[in-house]
C-alpha atoms as a PDB file:
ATOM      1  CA  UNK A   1      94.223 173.960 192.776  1.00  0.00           C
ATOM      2  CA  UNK A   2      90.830 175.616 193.588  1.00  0.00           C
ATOM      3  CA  UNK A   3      88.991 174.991 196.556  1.00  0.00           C
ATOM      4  CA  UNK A   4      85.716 174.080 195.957  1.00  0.00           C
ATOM      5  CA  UNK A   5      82.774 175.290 198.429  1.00  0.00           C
ATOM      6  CA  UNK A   6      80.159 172.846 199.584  1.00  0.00           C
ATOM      7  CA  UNK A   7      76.386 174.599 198.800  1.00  0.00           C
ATOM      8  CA  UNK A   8      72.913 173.649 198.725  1.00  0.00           C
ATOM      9  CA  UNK A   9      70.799 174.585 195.823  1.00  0.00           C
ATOM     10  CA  UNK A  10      68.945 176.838 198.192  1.00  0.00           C
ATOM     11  CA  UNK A  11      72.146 178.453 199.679  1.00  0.00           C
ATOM     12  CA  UNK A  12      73.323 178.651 196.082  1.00  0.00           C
ATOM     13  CA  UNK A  13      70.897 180.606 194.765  1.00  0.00           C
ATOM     14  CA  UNK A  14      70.392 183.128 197.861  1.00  0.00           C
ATOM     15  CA  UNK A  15      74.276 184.111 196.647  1.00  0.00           C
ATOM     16  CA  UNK A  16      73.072 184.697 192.900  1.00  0.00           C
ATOM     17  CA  UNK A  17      70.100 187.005 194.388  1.00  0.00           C
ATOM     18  CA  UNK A  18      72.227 188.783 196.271  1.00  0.00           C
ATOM     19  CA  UNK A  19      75.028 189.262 193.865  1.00  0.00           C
ATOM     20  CA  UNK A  20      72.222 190.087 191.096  1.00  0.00           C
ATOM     21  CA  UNK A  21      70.982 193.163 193.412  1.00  0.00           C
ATOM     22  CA  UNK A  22      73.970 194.334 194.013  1.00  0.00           C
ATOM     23  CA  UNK A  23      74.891 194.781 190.373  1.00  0.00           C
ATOM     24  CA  UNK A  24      71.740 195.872 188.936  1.00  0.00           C
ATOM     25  CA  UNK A  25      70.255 197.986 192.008  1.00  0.00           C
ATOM     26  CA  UNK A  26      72.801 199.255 194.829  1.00  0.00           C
ATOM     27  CA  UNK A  27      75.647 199.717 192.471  1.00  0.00           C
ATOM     28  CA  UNK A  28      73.673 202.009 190.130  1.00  0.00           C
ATOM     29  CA  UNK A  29      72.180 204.057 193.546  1.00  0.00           C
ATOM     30  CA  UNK A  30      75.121 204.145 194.415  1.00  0.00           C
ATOM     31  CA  UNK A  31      76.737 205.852 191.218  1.00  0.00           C
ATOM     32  CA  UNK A  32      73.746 208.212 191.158  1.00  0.00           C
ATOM     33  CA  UNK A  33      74.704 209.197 195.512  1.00  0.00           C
ATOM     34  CA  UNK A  34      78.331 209.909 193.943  1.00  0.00           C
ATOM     35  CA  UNK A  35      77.461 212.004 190.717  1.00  0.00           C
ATOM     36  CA  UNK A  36      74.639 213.806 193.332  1.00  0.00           C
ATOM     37  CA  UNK A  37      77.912 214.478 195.796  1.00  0.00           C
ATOM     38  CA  UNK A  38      79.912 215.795 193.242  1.00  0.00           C
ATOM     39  CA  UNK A  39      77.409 218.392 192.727  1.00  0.00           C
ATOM     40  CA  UNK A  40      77.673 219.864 195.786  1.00  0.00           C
ATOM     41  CA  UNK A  41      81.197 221.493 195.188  1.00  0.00           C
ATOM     42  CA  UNK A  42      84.254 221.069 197.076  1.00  0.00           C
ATOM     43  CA  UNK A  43      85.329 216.682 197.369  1.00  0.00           C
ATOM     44  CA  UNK A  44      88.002 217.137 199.758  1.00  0.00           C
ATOM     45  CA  UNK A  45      85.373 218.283 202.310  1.00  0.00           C
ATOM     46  CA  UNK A  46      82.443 217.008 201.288  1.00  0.00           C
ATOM     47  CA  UNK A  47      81.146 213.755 203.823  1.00  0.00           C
ATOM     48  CA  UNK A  48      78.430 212.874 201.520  1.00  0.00           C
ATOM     49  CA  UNK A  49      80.984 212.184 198.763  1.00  0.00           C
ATOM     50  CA  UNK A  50      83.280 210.552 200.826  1.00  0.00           C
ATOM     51  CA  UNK A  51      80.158 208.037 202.221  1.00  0.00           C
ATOM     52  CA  UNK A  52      79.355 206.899 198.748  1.00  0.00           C
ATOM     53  CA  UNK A  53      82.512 206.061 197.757  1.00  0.00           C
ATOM     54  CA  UNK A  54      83.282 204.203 200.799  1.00  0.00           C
ATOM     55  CA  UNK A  55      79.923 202.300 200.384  1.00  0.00           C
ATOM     56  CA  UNK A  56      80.701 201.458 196.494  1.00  0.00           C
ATOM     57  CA  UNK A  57      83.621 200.154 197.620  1.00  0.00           C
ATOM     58  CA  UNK A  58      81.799 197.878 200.055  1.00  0.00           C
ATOM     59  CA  UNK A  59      79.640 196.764 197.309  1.00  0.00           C
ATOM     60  CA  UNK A  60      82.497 196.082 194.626  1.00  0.00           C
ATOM     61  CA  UNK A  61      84.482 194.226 197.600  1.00  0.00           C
ATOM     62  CA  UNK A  62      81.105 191.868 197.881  1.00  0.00           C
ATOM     63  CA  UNK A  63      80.610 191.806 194.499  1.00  0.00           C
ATOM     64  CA  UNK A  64      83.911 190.014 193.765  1.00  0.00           C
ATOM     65  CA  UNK A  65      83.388 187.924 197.285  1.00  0.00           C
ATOM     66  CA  UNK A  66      79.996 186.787 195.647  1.00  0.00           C
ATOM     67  CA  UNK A  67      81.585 185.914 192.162  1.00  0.00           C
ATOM     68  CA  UNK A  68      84.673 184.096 193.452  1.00  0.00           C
ATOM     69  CA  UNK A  69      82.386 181.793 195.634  1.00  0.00           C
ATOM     70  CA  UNK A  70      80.207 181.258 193.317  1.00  0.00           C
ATOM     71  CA  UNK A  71      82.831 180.216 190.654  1.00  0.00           C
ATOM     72  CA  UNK A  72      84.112 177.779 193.299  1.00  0.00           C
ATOM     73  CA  UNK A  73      80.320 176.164 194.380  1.00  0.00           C
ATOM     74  CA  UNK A  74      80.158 172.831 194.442  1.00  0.00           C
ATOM     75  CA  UNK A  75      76.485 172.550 194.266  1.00  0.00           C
ATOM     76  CA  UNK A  76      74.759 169.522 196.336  1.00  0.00           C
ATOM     77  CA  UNK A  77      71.240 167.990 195.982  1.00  0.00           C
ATOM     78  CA  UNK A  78      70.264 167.794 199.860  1.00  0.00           C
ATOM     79  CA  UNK A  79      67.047 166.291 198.738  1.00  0.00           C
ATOM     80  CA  UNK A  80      68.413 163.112 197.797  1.00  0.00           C
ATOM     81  CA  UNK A  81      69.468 161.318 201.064  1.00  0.00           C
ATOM     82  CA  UNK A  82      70.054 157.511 200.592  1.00  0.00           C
ATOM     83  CA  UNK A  83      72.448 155.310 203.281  1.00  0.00           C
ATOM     84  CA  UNK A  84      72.991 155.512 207.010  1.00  0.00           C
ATOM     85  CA  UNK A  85      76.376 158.099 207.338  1.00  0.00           C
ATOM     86  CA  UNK A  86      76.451 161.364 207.948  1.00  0.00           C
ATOM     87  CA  UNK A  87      76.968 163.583 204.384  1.00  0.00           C
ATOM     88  CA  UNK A  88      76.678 166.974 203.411  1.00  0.00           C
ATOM     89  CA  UNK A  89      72.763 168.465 203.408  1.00  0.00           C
ATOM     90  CA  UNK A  90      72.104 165.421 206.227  1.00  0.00           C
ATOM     91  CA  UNK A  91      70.377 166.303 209.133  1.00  0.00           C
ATOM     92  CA  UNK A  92      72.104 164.350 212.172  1.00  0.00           C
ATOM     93  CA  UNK A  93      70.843 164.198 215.743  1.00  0.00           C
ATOM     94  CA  UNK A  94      72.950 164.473 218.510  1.00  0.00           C
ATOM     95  CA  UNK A  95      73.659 163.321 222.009  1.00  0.00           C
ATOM     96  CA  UNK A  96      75.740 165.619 224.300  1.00  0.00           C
ATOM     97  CA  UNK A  97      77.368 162.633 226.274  1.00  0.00           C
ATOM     98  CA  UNK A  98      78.643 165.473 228.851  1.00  0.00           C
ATOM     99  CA  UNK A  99      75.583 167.044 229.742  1.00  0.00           C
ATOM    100  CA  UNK A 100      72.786 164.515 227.858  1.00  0.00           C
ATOM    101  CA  UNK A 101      71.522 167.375 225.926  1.00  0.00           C
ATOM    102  CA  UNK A 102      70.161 166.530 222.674  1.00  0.00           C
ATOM    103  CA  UNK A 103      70.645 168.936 219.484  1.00  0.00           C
ATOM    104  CA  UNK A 104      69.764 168.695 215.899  1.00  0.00           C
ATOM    105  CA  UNK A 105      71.580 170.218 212.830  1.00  0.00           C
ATOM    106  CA  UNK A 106      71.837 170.171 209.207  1.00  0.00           C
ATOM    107  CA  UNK A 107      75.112 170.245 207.837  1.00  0.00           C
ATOM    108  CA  UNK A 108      75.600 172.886 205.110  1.00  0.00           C
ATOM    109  CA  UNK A 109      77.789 174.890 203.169  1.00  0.00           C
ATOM    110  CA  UNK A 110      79.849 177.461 205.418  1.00  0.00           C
ATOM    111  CA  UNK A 111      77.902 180.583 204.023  1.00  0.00           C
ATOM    112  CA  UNK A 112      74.638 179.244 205.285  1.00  0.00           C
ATOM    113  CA  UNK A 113      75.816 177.765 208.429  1.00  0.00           C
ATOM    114  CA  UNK A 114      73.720 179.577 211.202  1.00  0.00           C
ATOM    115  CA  UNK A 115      73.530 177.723 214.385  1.00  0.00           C
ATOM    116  CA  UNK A 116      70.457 179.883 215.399  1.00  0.00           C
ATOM    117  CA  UNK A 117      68.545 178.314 212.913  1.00  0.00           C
ATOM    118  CA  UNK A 118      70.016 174.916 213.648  1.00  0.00           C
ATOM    119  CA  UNK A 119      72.367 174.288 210.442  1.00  0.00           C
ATOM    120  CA  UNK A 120      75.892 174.209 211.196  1.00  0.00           C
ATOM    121  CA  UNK A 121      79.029 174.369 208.391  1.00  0.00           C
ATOM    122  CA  UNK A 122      80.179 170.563 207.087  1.00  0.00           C
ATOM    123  CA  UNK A 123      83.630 172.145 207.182  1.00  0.00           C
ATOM    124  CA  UNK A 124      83.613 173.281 211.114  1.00  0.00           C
ATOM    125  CA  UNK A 125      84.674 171.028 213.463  1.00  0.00           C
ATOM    126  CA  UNK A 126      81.682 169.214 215.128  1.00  0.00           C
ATOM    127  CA  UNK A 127      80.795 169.398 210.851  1.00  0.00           C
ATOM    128  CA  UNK A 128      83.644 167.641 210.038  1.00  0.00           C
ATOM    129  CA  UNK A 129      83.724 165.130 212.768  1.00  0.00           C
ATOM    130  CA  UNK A 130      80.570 163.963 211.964  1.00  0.00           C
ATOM    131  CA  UNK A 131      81.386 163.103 208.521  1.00  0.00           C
ATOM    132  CA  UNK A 132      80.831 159.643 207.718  1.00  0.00           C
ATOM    133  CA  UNK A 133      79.483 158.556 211.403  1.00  0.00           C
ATOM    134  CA  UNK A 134      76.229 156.325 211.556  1.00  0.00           C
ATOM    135  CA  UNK A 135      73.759 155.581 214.236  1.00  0.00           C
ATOM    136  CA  UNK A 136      75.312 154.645 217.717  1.00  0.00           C
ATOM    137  CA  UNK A 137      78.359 155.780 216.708  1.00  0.00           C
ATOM    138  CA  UNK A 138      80.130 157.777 219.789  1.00  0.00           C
ATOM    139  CA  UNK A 139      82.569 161.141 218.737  1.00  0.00           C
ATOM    140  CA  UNK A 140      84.631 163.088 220.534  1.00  0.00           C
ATOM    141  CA  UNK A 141      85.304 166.405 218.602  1.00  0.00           C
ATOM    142  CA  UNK A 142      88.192 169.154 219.528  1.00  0.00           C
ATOM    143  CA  UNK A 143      85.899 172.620 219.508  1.00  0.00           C
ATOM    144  CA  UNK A 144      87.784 175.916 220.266  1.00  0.00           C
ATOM    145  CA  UNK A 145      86.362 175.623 223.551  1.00  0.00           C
ATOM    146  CA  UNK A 146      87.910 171.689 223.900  1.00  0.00           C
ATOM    147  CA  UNK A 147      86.879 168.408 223.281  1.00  0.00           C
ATOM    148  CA  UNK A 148      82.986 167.388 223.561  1.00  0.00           C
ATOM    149  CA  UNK A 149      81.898 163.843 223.084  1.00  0.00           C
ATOM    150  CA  UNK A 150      78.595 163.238 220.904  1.00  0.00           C
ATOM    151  CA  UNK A 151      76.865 160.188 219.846  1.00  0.00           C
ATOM    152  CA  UNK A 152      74.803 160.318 216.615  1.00  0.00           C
ATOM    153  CA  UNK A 153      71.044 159.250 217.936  1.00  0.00           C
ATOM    154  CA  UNK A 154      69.541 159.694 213.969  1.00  0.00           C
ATOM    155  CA  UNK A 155      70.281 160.868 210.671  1.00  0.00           C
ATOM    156  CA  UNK A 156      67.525 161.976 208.361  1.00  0.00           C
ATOM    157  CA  UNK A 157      66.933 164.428 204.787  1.00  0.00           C
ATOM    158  CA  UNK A 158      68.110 167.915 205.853  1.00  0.00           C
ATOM    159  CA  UNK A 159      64.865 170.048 206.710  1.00  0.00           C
ATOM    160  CA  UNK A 160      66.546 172.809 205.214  1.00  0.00           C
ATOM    161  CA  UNK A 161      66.307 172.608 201.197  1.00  0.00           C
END
């Protein structure tokens, strides 16, 4: 069975850029750095050689990354936001209940998550034990640094498209 990946639109089509450069820009420089190496005589001791393989191989390595995730996205409207409950693309306020600090963050796909920018992945776990919680509704979530209790102050459309 595959696993299909939760993605915005947005997050969906920053992958397709990417993977779209990578084939038709850095993987032709690339082939030109290697056939320009080869020129210079001896491979076995030639570092210039030896650093455009190893970065062609970094690029066919994220090239199939790119593809297989892509083939798996299950892509989500985050622009349509109707009900009360915490769903992928929502943007849900929180109350720290331990230190009554209060934090913000859309729930996206996990290759857009970036807490810096205030959007964590629906599949971590304060993402997943948010899932279907409404207003007023008090969680206590196990985190790899233990078990913090939240209560969801307000849902609203993601900021992030």
């Amino acid at each position: 069975m595959i696993e299909r990946v939760p993605m915005s639109k947005t997050g969906y089509q920053k992958l397709r850029d990417e993977l779209t450069r990578l084939e038709k820009c850095e993987r032709i420089e690339v082939i030109r750095a290697i056939e320009v190496a080869r020129g210079h005589g001896d491979l076995k001791e030639n570092a210039e050689y030896h650093a455009a393989k190893e970065r062609q191989g970094h690029i066919e390595g994220r090239i199939m990354e790119l593809k297989d995730k892509l083939g798996r996205a299950e892509v989500i409207d985050c622009t349509v936001f109707t009900g009360n409950r915490v769903v992928f693309g929502v943007q849900v306020s929180l109350v720290d209940l331990d230190t009554d600090a209060e934090v913000a963050y859309s729930l996206l796909g996990p290759d857009e998550a970036d807490v810096k920018s205030g959007s964590i992945s629906v599949l971590s776990p304060i993402g997943r034990g948010l899932l279907g919680k409404e207003v007023g509704d008090e969680v206590i979530i196990q985190t790899p640094g233990g078990p913090r209790q939240f209560e969801v102050v307000g849902i609203s459309a993601s900021s992030q498209p």
